[in-house]
Protein backbone atom coordinates (compact mmCIF):
# COMPACT_ATOMS: atom_id res chain seq x y z
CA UNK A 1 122.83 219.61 9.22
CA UNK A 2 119.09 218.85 9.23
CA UNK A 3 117.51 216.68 11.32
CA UNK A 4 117.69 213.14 10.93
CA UNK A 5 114.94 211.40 13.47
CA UNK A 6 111.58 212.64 14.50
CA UNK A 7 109.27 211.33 17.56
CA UNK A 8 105.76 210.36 16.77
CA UNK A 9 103.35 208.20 19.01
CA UNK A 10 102.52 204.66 18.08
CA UNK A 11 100.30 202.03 19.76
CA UNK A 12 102.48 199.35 20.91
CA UNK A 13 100.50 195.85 21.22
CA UNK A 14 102.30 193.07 22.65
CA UNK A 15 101.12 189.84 24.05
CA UNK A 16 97.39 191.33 23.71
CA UNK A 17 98.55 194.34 25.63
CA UNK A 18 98.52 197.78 24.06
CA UNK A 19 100.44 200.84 25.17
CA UNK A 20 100.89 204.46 24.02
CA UNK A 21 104.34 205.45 23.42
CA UNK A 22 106.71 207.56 21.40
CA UNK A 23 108.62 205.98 18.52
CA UNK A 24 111.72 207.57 16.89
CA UNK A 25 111.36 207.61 13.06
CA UNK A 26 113.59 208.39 10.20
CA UNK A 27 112.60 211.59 8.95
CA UNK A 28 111.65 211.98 4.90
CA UNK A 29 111.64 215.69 3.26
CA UNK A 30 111.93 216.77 -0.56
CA UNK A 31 115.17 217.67 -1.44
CA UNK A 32 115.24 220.05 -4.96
CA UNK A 33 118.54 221.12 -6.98
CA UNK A 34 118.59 223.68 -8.80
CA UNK A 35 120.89 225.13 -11.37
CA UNK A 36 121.85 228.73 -11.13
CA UNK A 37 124.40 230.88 -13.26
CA UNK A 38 127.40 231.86 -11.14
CA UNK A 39 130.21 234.42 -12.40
CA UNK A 40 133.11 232.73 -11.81
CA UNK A 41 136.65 233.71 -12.43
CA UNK A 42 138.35 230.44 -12.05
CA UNK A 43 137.29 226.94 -11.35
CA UNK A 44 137.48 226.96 -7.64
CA UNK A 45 137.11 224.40 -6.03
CA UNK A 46 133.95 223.48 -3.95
CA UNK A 47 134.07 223.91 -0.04
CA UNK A 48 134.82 220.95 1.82
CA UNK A 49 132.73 218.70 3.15
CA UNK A 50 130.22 219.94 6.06
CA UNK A 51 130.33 223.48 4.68
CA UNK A 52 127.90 225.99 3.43
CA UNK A 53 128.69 228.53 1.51
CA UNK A 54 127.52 231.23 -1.25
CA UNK A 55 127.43 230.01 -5.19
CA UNK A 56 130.01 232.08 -6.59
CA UNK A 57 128.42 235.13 -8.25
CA UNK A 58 124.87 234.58 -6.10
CA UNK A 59 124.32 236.88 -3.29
CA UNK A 60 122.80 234.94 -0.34
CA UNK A 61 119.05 236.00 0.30
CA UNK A 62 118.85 237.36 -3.51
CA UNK A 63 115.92 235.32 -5.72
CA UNK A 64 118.66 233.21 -8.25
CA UNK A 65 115.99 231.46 -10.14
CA UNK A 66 117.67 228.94 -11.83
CA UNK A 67 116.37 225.40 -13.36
CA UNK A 68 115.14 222.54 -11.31
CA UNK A 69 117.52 219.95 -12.24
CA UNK A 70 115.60 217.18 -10.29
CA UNK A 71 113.52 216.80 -6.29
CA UNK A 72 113.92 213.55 -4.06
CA UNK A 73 112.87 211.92 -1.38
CA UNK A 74 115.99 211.65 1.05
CA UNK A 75 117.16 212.44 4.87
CA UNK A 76 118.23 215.80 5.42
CA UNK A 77 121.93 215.76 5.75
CA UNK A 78 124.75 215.96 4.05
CA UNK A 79 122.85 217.29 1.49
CA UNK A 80 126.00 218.93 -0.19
CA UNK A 81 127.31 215.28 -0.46
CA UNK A 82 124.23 214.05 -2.09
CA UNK A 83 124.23 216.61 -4.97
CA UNK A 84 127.88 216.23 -5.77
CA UNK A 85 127.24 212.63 -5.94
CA UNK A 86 124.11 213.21 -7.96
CA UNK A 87 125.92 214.84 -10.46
CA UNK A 88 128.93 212.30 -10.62
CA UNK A 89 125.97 209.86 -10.80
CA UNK A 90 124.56 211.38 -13.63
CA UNK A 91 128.02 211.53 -15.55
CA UNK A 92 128.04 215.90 -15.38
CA UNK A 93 130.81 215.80 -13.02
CA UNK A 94 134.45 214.18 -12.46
CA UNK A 95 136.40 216.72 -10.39
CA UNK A 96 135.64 218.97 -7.43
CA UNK A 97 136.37 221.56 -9.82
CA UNK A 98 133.78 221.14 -12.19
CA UNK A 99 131.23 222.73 -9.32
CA UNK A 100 131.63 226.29 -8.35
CA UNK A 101 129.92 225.87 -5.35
CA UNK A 102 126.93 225.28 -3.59
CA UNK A 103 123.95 226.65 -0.99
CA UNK A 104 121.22 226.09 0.85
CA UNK A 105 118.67 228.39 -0.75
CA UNK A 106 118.23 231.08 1.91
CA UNK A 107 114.46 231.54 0.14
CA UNK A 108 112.69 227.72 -0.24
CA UNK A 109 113.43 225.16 2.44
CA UNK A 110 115.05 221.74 1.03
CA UNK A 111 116.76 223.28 -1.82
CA UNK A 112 120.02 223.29 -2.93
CA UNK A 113 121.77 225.55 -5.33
CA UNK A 114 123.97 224.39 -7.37
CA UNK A 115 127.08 225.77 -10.08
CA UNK A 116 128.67 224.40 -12.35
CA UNK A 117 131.94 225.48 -13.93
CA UNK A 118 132.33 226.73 -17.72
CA UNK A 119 132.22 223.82 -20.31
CA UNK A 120 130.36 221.18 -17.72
CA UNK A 121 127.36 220.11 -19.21
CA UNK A 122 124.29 220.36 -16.26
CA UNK A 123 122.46 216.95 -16.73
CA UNK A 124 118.98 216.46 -18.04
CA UNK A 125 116.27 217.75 -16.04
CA UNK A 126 114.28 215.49 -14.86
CA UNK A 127 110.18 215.85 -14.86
CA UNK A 128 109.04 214.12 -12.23
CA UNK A 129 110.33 213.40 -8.26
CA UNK A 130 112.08 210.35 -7.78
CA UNK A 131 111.50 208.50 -4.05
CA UNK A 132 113.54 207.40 -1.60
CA UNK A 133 112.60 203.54 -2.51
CA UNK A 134 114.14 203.65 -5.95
CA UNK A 135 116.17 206.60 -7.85
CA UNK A 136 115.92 206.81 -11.15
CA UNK A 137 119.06 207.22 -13.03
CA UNK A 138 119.85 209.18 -16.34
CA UNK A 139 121.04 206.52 -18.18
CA UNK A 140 118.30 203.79 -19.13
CA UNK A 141 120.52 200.81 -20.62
CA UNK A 142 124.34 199.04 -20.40
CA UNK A 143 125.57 200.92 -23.30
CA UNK A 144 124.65 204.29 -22.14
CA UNK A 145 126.81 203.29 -18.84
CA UNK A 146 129.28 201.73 -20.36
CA UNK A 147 129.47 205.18 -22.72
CA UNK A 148 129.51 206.96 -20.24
CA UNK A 149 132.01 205.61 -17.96
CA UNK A 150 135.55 208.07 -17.42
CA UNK A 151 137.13 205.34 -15.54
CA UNK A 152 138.11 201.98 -16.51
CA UNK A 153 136.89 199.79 -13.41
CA UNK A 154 138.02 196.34 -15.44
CA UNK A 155 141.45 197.72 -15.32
CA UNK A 156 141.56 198.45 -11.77
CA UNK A 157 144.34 195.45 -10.17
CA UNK A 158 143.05 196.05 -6.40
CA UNK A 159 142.55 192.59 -4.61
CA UNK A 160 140.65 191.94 -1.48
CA UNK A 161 140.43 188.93 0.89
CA UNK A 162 137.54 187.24 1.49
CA UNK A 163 138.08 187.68 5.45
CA UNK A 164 138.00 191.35 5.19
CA UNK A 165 134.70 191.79 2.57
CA UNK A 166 132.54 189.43 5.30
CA UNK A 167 134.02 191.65 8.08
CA UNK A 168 132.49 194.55 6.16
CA UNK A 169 128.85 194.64 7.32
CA UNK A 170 129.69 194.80 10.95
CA UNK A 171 131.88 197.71 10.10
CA UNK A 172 129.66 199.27 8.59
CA UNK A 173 126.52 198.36 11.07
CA UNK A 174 128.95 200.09 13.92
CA UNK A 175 128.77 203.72 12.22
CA UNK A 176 125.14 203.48 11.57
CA UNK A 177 124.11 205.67 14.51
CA UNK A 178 120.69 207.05 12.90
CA UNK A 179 120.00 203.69 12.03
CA UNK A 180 120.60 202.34 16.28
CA UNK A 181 117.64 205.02 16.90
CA UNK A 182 114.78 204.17 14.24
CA UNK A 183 115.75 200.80 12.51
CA UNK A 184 114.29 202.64 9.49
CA UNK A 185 117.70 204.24 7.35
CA UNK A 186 119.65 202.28 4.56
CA UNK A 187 123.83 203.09 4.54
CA UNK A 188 126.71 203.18 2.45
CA UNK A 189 130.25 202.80 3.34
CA UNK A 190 133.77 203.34 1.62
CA UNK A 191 136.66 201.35 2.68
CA UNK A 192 140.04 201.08 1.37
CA UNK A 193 140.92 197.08 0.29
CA UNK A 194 142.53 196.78 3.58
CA UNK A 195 139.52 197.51 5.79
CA UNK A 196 139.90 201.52 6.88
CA UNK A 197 136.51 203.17 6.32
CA UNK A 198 137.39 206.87 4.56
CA UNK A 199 133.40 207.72 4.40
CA UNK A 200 130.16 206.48 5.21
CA UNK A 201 126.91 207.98 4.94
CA UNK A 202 123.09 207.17 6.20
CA UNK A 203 119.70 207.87 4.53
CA UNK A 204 116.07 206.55 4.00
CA UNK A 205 117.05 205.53 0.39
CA UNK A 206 119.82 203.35 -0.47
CA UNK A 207 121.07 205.45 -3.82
CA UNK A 208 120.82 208.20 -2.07
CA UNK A 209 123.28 206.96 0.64
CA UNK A 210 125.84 206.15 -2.02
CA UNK A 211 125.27 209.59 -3.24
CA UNK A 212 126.34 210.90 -0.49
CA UNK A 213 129.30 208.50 0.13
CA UNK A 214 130.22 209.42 -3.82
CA UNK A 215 129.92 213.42 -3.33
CA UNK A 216 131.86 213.27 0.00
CA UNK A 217 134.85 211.50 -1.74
CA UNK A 218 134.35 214.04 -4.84
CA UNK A 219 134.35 217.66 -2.38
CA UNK A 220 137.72 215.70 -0.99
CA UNK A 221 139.41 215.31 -4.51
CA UNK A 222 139.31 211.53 -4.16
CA UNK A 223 137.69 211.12 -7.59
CA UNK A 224 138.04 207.83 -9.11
CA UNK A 225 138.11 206.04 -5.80
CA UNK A 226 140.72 203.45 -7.57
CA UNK A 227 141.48 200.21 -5.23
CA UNK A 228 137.63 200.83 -2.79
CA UNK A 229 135.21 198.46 -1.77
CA UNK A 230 131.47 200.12 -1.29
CA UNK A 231 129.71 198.21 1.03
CA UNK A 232 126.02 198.84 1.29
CA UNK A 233 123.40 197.92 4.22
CA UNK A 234 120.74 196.45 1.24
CA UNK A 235 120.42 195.09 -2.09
CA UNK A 236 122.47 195.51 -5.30
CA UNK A 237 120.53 197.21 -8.02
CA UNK A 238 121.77 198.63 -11.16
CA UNK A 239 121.57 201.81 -10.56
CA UNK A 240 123.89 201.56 -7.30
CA UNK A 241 126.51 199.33 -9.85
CA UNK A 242 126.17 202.38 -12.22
CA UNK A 243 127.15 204.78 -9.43
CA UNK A 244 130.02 203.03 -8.23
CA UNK A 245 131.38 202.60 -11.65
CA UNK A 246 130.75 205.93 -12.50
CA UNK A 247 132.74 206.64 -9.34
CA UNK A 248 135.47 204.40 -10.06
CA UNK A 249 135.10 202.12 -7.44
CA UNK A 250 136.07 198.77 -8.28
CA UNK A 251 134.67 196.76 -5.78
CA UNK A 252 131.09 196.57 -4.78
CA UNK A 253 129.63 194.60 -1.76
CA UNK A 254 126.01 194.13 -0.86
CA UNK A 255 124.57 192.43 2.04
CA UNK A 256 121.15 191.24 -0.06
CA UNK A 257 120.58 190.04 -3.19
CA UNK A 258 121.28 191.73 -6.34
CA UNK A 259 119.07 191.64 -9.65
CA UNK A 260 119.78 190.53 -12.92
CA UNK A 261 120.55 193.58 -14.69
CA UNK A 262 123.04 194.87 -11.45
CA UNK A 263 124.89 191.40 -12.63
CA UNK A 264 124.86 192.06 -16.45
CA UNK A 265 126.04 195.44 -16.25
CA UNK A 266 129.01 194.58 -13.44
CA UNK A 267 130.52 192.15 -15.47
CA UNK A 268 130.07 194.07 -18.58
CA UNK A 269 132.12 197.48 -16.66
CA UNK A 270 134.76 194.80 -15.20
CA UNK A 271 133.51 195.56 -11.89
CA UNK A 272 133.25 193.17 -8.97
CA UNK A 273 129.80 192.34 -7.74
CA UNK A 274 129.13 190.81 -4.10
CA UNK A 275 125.80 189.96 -2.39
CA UNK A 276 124.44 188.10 0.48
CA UNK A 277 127.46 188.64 2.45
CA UNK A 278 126.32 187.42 5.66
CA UNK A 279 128.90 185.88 7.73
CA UNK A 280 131.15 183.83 6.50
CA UNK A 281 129.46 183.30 3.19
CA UNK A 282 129.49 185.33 0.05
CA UNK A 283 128.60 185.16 -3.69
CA UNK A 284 130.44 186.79 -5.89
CA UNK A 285 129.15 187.16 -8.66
CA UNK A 286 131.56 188.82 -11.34
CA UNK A 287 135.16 189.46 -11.46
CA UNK A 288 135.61 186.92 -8.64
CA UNK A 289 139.10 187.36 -9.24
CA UNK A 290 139.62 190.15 -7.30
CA UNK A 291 138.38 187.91 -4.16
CA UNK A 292 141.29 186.19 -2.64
């Protein structure tokens, strides 16, 4: 587990006064993946979630080389969770079983090691960093998504009451302990349609939080997550409608707004779009249906 907060000193003015005093802060770091070969005699599953242990055919401390798949900006942590979800993101991986396993490279700090199983496709490198304000997903357009979907979120009959989705925030606002110490960390949480949270997850950037919500529920076997609602602590951009599709997640809740292309591509995938859910109130803006 890395460290989540950090302590740096800020000037505090208030009513024309100024005083010197620590701040807690959400801390920031690079995070690279890299690809490695692994010799693998079976598809074994990966280890479960919170542990760390050698890719199969890789001998801890040994240089692996490998290919940089792709470096962001994110809060250490559950950094096993946010490359399984990265993956399932980028449409490489379905199943537990399609990774090998994964390490912390004993060499570099902030990378992660990654193998995939025989016939799973590693996705596109990518040549640049993506931040922590905005990932940048694989797939650039609707049909590409909807292409690439291996779930059918439109058929998914899961129902949810309206009660329950504007009870979601607060839910989620209760588990957000990084967030209680440095205002500064977006979060992601998975509930079942009648309220019970099975993961949540905290980081600086908002994809990367559903990353880690997604790879969690992957390392567990709980790929498609048929009959969820993801609620998230922000907006609703496309790229966080493409991950819960590509997650199979039917249901996806958002406490701002979301833009226009979140909207065309949820209704075009079947899937059921929610924003400014503050209070009482709601939109919904797609498959309203679902909303009872």
């Amino acid at each position: 587990m890395g460290v989540v907060t950090d302590r740096r000193r800020v000037v505090r003015v208030r009513a024309g006064a100024r005083a010197t005093r620590p701040d807690t802060l959400a801390v920031e770091e690079p995070l690279m993946v890299r690809l490695v070969a692994a010799v693998a005699r079976s598809r074994a599953p990966v280890v479960p979630v919170g542990a760390t242990v050698p890719v199969g055919g890789v001998t801890p401390g040994a240089a692996s080389g490998g290919e940089t798949l792709t470096v962001t900006m994110r809060t250490p942590g559950d950094d096993f969770d946010l490359v399984a979800g990265w993956l399932v993101s980028e449409g490489a991986v379905a199943a537990r079983e399609d990774i090998v396993g994964m390490r912390l490279c004993p060499d570099e700090d902030n990378t992660v090691e990654v193998a995939l199983a025989r016939g799973v496709e590693p996705p596109r490198p990518r040549a640049f960093a993506t931040t922590s304000a905005c990932g940048v997903c694989g797939s650039d357009t609707v049909v590409e998504v909807l292409a690439g979907l291996r779930w059918p979120v439109a058929s998914d009959p899961v129902t949810v009451s309206a009660d329950l989705i504007a009870a979601l925030p607060d839910l989620l606002r209760e588990r957000q302990r990084a967030f209680d110490r440095t205002g500064g960390l977006h979060a992601a949480g998975l509930f079942t349609a009648d309220g019970e949270l099975l993961y949540v997850r905290e980081d600086v950037g908002r994809h990367n939080a559903v990353d880690k919500v997604v790879g969690a529920a992957l390392r567990d076997g709980a790929l498609p997550a048929a009959g969820t609602v993801l609620q998230v602590s922000g907006r609703a951009s496309f790229e966080l409608v493409q991950k819960a599709a590509r997650a199979g997640i039917p249901v996806l809740s958002a406490i701002s707004a979301p833009s226009t292309l979140a909207v065309d591509l949820a209704d075009e995938c079947g899937l059921t779009l929610l924003g400014f859910v503050r209070g009482d109130s709601m939109n919904v803006y797609t498959r309203a249906d679902r909303v009872v």
